[in-house]
C-alpha atoms as a PDB file:
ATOM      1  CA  UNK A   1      39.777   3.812  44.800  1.00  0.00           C
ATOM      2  CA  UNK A   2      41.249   0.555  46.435  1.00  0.00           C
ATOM      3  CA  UNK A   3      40.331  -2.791  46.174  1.00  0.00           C
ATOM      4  CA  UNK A   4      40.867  -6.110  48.579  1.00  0.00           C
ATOM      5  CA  UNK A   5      41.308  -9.501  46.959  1.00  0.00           C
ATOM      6  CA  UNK A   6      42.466 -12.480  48.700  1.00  0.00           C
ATOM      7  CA  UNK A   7      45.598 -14.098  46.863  1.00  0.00           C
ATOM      8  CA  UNK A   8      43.842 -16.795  45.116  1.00  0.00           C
ATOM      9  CA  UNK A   9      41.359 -14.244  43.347  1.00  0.00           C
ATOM     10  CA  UNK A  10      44.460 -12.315  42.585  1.00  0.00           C
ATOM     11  CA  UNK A  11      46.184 -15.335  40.659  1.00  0.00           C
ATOM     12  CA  UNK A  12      42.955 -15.678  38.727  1.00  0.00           C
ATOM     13  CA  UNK A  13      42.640 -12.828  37.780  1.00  0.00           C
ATOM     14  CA  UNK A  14      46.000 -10.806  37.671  1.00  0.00           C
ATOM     15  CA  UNK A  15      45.435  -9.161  33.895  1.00  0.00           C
ATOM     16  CA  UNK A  16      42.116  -7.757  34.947  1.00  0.00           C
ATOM     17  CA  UNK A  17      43.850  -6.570  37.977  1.00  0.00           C
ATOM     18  CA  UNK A  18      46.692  -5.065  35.951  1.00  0.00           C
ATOM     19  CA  UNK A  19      44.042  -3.265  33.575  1.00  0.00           C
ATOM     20  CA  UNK A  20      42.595  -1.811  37.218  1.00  0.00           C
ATOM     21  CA  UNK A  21      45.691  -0.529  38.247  1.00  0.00           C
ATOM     22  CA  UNK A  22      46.602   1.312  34.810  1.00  0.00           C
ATOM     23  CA  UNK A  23      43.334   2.934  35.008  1.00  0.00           C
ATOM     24  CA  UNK A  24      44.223   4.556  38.176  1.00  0.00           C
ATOM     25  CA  UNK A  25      43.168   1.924  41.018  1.00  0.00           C
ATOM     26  CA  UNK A  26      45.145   0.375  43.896  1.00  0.00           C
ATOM     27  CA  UNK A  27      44.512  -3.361  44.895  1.00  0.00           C
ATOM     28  CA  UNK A  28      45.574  -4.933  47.659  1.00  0.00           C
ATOM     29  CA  UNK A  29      46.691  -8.394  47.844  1.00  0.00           C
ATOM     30  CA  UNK A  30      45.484 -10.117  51.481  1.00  0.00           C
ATOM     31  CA  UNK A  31      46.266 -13.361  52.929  1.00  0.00           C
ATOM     32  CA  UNK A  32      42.948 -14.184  55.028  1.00  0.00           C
ATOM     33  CA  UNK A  33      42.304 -10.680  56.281  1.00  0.00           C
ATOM     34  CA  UNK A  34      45.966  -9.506  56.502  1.00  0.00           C
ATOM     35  CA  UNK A  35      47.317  -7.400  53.540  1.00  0.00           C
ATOM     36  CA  UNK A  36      50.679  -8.536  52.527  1.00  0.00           C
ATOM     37  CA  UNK A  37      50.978  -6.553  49.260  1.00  0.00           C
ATOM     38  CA  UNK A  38      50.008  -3.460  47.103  1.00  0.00           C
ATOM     39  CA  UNK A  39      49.885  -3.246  43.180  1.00  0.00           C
ATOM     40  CA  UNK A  40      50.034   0.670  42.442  1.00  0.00           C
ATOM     41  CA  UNK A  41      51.003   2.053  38.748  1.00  0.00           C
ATOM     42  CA  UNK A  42      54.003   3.138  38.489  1.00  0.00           C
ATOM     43  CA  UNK A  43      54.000   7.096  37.595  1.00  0.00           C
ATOM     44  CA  UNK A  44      56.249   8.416  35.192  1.00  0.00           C
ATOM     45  CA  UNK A  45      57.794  12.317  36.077  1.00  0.00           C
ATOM     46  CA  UNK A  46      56.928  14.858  34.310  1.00  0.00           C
ATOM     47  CA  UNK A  47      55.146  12.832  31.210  1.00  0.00           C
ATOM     48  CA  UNK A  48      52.010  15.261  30.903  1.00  0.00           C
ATOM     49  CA  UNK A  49      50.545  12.828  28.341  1.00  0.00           C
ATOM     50  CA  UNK A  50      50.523  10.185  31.454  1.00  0.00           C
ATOM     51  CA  UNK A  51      48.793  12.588  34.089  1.00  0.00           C
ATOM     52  CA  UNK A  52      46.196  13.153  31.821  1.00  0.00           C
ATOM     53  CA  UNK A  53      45.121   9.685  30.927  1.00  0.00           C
ATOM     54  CA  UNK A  54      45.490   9.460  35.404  1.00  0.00           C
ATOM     55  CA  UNK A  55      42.650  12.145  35.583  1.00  0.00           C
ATOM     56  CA  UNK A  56      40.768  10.863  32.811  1.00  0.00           C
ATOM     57  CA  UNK A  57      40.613   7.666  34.818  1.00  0.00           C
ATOM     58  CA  UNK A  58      39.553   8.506  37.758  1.00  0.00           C
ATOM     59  CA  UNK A  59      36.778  10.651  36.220  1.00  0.00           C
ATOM     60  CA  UNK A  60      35.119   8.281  34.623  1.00  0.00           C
ATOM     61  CA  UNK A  61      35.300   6.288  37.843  1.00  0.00           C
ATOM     62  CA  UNK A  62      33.637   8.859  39.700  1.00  0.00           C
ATOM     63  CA  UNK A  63      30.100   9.558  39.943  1.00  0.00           C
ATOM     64  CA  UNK A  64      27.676  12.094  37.666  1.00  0.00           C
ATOM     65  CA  UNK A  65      27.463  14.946  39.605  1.00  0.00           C
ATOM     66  CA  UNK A  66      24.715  17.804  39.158  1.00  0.00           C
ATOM     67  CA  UNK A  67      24.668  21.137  38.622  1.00  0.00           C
ATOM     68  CA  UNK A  68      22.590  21.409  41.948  1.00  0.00           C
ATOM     69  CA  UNK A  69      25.572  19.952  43.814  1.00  0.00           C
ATOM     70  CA  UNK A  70      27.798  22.026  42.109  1.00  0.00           C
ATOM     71  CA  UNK A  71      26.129  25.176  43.139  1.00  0.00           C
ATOM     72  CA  UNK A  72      25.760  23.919  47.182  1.00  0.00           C
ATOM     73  CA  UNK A  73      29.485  23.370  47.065  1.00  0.00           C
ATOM     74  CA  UNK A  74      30.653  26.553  45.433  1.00  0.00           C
ATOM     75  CA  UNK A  75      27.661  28.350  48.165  1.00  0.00           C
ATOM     76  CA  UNK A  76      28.757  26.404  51.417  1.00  0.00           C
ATOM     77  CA  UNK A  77      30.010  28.513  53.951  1.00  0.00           C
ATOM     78  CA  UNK A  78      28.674  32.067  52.234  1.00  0.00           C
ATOM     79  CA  UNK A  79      25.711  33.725  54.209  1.00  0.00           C
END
């Protein structure tokens, strides 16, 4: 997920920012309505223990899903 902030909202809030970005967001910095910069986490290669605190993340961001939809996605397509 990414998220716009203008740079004065980013100053006020730059460790809530920072806690967004280690669980997996982007933000981007903007200057009116022009983006002038992107905070990202930095990945570390091949730390498993990293990737799997990435996923974690950005499952618990994600919406309940049920097992209806589950079903209509395995079944799409099939006659």
């Amino acid at each position: 997920m990414t998220v716009t902030v203008k740079v004065a909202e980013a100053k006020a809030h730059l460790s809530e920012l920072l806690a967004r970005v280690e669980a997996g967001e982007e933000v981007i910095i903007s200057r009116g309505n022009d983006p002038i910069a992107r905070l990202s986490r930095i990945r570390k290669e091949n730390n498993i223990e990293t990737a799997i605190a990435e996923i974690r993340a950005m499952r618990a961001q994600a919406k309940p899903v049920t097992q209806e939809e589950i079903r209509a996605w395995r079944d799409e397509g099939r006659v």
